[in-house]
PDB file of N, CA and C in Angstrom:
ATOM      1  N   UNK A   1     204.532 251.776 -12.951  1.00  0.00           N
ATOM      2  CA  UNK A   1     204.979 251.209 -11.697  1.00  0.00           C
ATOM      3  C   UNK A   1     204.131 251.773 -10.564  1.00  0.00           C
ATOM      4  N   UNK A   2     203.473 250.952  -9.673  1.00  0.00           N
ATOM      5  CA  UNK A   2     202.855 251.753  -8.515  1.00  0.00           C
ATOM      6  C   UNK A   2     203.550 252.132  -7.317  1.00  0.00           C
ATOM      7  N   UNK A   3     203.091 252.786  -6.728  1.00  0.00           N
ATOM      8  CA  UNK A   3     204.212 253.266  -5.818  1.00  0.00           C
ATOM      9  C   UNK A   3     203.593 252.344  -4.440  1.00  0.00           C
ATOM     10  N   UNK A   4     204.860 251.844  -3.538  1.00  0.00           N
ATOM     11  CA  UNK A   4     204.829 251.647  -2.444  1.00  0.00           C
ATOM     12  C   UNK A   4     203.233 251.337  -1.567  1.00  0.00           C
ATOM     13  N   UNK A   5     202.512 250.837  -1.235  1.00  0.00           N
ATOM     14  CA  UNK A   5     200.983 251.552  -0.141  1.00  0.00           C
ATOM     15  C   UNK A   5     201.497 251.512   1.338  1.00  0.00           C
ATOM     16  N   UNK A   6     202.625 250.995   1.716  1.00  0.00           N
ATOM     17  CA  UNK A   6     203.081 251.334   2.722  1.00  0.00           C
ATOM     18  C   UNK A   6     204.521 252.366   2.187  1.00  0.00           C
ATOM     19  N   UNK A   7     205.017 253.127   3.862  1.00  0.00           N
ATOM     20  CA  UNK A   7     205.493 254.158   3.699  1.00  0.00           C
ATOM     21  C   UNK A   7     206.945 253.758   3.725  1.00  0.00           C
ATOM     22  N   UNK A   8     208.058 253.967   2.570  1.00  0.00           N
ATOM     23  CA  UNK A   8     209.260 253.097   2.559  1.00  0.00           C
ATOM     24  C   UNK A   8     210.258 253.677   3.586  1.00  0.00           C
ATOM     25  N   UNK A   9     210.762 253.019   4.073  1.00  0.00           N
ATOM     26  CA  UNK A   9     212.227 252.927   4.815  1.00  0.00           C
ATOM     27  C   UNK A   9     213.497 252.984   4.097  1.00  0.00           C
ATOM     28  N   UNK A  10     213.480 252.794   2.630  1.00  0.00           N
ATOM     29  CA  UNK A  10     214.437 252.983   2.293  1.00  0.00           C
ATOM     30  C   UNK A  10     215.237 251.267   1.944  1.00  0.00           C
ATOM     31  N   UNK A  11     214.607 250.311   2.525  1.00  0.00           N
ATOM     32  CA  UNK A  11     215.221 249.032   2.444  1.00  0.00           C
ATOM     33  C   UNK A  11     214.033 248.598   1.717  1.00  0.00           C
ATOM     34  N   UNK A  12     214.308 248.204   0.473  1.00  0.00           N
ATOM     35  CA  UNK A  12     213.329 247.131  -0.340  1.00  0.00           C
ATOM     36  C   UNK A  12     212.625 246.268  -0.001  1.00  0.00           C
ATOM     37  N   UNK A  13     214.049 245.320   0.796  1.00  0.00           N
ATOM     38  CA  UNK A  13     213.013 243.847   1.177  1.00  0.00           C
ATOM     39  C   UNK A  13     212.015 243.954   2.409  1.00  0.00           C
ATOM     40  N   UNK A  14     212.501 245.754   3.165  1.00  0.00           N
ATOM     41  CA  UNK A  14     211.355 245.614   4.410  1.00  0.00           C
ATOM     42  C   UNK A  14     210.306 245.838   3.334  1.00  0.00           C
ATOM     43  N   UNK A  15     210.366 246.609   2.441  1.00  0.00           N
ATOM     44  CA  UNK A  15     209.350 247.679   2.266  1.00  0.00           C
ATOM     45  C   UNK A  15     208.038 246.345   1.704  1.00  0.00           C
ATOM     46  N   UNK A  16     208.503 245.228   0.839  1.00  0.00           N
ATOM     47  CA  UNK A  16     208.254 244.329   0.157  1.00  0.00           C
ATOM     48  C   UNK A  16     207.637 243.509   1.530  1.00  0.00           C
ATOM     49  N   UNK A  17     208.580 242.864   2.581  1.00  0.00           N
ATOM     50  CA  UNK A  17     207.835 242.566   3.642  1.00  0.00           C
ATOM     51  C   UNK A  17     205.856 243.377   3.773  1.00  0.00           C
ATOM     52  N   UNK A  18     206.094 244.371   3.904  1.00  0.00           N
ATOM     53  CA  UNK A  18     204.963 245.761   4.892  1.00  0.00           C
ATOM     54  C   UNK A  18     204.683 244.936   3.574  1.00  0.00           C
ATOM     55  N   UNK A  19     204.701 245.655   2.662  1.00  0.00           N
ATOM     56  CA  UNK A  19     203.331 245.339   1.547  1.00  0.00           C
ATOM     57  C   UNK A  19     202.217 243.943   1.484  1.00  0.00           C
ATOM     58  N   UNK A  20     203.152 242.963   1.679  1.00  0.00           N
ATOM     59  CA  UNK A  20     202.605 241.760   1.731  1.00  0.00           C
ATOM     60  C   UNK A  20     202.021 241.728   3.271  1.00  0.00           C
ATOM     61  N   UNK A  21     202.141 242.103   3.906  1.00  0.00           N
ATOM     62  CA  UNK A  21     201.435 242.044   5.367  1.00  0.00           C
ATOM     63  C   UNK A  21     200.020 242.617   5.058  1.00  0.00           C
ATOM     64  N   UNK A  22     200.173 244.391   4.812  1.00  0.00           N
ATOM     65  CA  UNK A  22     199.178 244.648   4.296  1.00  0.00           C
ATOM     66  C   UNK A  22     198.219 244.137   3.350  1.00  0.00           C
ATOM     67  N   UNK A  23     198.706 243.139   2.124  1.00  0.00           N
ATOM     68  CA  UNK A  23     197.588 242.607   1.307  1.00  0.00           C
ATOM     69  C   UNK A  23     197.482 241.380   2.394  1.00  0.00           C
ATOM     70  N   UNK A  24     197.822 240.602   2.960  1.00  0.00           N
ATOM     71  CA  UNK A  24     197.280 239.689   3.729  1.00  0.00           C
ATOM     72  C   UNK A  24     196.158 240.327   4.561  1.00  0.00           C
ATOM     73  N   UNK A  25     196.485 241.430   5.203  1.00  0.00           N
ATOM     74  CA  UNK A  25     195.228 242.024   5.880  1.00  0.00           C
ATOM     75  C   UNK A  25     194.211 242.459   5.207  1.00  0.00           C
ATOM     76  N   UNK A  26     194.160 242.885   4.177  1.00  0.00           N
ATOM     77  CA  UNK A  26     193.778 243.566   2.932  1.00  0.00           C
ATOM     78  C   UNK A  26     192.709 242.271   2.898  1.00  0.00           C
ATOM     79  N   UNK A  27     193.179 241.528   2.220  1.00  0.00           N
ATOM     80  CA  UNK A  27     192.360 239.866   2.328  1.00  0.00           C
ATOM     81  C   UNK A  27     191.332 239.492   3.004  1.00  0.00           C
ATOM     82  N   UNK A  28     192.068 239.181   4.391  1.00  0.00           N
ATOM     83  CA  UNK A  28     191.206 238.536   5.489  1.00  0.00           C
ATOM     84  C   UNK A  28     190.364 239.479   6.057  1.00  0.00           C
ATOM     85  N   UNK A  29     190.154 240.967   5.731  1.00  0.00           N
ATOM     86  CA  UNK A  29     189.289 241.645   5.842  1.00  0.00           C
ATOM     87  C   UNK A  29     188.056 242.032   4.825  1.00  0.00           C
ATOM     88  N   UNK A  30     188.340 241.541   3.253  1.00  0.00           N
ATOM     89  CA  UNK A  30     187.472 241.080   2.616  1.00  0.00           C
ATOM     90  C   UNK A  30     186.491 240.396   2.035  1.00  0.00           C
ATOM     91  N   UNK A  31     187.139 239.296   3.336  1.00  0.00           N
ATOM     92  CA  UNK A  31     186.173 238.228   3.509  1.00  0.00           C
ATOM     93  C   UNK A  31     185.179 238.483   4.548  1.00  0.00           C
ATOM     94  N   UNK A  32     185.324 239.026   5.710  1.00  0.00           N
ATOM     95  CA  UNK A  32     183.954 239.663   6.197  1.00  0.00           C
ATOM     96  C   UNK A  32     183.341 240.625   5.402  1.00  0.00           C
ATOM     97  N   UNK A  33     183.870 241.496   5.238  1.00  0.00           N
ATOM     98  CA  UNK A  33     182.943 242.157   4.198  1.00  0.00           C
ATOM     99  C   UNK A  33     181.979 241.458   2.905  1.00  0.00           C
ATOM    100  N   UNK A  34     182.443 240.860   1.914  1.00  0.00           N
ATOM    101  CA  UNK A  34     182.270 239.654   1.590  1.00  0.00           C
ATOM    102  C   UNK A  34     180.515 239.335   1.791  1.00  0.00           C
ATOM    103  N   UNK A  35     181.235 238.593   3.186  1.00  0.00           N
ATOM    104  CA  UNK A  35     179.727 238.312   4.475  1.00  0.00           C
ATOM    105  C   UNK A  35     178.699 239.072   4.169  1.00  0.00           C
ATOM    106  N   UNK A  36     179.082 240.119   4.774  1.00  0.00           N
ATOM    107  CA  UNK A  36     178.314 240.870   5.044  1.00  0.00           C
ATOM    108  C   UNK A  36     177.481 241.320   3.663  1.00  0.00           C
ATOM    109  N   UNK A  37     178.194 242.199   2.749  1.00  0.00           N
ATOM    110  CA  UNK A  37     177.373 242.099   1.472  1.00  0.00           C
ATOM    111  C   UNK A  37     176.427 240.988   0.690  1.00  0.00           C
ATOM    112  N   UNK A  38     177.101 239.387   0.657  1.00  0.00           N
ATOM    113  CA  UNK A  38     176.350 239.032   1.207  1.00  0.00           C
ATOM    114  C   UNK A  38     174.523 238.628   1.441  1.00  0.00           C
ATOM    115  N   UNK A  39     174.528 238.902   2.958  1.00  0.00           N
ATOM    116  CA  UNK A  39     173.609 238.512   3.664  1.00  0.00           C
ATOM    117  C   UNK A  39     173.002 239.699   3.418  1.00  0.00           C
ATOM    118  N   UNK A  40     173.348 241.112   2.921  1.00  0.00           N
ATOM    119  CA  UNK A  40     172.619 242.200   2.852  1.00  0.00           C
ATOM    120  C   UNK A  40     172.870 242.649   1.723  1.00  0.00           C
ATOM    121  N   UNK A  41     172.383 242.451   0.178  1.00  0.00           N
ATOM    122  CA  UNK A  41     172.909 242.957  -0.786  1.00  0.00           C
ATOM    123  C   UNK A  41     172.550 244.336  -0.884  1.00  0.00           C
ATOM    124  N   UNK A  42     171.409 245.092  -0.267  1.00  0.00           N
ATOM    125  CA  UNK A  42     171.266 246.215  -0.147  1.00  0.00           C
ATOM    126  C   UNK A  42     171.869 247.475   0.744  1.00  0.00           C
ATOM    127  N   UNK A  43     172.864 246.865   1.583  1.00  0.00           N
ATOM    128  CA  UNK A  43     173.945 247.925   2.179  1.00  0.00           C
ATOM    129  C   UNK A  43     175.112 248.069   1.522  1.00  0.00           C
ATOM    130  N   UNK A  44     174.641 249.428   0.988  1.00  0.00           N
ATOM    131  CA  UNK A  44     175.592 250.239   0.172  1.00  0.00           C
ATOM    132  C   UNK A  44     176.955 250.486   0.710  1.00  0.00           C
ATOM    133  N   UNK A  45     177.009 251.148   2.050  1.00  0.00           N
ATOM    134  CA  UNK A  45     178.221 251.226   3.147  1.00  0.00           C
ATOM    135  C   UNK A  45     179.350 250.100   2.434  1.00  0.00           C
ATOM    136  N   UNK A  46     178.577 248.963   2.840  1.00  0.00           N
ATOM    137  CA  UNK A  46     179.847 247.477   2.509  1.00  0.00           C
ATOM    138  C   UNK A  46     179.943 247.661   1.006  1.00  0.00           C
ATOM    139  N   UNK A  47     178.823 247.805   0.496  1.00  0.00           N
ATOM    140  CA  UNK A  47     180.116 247.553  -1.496  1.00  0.00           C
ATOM    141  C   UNK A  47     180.510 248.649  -1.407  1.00  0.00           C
ATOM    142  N   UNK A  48     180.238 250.278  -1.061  1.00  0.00           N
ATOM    143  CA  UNK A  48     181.305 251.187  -1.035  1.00  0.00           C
ATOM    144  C   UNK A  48     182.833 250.214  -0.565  1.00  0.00           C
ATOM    145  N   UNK A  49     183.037 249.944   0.767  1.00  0.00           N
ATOM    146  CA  UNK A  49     183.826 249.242   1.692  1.00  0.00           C
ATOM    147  C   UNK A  49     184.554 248.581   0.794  1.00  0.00           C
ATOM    148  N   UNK A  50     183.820 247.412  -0.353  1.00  0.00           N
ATOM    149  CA  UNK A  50     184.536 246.211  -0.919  1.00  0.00           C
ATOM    150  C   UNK A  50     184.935 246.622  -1.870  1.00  0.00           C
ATOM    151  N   UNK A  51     184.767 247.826  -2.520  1.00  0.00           N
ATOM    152  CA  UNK A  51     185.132 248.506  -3.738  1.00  0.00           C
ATOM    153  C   UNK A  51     186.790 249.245  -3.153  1.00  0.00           C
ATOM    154  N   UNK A  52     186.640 249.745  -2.275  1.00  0.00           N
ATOM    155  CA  UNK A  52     187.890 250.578  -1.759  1.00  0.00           C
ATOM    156  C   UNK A  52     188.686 248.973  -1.665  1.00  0.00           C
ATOM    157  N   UNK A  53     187.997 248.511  -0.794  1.00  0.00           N
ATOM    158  CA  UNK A  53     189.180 247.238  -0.013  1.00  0.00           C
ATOM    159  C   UNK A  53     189.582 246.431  -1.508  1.00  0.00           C
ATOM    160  N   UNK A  54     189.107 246.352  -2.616  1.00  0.00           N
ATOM    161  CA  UNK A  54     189.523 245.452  -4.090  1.00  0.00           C
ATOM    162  C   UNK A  54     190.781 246.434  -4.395  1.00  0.00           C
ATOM    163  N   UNK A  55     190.206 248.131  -4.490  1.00  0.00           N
ATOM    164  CA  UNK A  55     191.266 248.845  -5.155  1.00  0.00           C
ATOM    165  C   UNK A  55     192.476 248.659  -4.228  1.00  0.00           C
ATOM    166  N   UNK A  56     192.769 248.797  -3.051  1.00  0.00           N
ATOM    167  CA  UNK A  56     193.853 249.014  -1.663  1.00  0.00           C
ATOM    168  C   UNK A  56     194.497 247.290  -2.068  1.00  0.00           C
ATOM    169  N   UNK A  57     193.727 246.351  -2.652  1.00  0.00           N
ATOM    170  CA  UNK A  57     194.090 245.357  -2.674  1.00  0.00           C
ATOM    171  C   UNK A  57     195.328 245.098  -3.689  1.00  0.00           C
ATOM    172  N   UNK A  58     194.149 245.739  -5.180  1.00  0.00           N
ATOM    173  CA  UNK A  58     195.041 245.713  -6.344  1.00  0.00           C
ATOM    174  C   UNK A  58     196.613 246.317  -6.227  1.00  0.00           C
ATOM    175  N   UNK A  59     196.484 247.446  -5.885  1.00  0.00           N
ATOM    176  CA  UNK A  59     197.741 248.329  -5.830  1.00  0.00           C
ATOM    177  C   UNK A  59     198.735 248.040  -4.509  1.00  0.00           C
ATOM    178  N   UNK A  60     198.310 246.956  -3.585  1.00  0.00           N
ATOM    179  CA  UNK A  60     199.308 246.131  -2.617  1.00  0.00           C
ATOM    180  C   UNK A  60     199.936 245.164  -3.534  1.00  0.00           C
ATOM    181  N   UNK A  61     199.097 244.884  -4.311  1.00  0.00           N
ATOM    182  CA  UNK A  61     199.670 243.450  -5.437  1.00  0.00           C
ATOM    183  C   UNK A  61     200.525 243.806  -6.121  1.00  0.00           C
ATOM    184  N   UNK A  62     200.076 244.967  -7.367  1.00  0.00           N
ATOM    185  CA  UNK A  62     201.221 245.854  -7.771  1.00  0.00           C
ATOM    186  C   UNK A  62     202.412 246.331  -7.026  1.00  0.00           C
ATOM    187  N   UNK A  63     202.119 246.991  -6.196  1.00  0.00           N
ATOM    188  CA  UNK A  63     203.441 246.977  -5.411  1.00  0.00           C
ATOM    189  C   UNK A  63     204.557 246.323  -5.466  1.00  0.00           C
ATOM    190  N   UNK A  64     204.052 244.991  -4.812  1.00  0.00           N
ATOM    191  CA  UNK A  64     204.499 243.744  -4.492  1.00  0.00           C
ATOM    192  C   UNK A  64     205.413 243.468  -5.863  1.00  0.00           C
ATOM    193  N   UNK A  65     205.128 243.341  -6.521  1.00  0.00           N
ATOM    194  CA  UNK A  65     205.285 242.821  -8.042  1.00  0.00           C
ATOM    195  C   UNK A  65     206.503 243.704  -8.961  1.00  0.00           C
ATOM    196  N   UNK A  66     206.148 244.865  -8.538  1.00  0.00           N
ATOM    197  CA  UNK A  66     207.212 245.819  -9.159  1.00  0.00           C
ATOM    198  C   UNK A  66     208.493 246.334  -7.759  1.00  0.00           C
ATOM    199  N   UNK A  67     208.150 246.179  -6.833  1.00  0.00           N
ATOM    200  CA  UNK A  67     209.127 245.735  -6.223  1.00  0.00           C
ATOM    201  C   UNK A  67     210.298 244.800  -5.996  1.00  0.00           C
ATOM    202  N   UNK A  68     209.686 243.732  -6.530  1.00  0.00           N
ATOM    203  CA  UNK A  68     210.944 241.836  -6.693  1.00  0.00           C
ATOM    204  C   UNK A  68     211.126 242.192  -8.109  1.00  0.00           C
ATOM    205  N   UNK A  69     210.364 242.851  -8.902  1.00  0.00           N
ATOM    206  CA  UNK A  69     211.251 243.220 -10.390  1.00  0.00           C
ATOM    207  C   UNK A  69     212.099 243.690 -10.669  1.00  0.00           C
TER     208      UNK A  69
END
């Protein structure tokens, strides 16, 4: 089970709310990055970046998932 990536309150369905906010942001910030890698396959910075932002992604999903279970 993964734990939480936002910090719980104690109420499920907020906590389930935050999570899904966060992978929505999680998202629409991977798509610039994305871009950017990209148009520059040689800046390391951004696939460091898209590597963190996939993992922060995965484990919002998990979350998500073992939370409504």
């Amino acid at each position: 089970m993964a734990e939480n990536a936002v910090d719980s309150g104690g109420d499920r369905f907020a906590d389930i709310v935050e999570n899904v906010k966060l992978h929505e942001s999680i998202v629409h910030v991977i798509g610039y990055v994305k871009d950017i890698t990209k148009n520059d396959p040689t800046d390391t910075d951004a696939q460091i970046c898209m590597h963190v932002l996939k993992s922060l992604e995965s484990n919002t999903s998990s979350a998500i998932g073992d939370s409504i279970a």
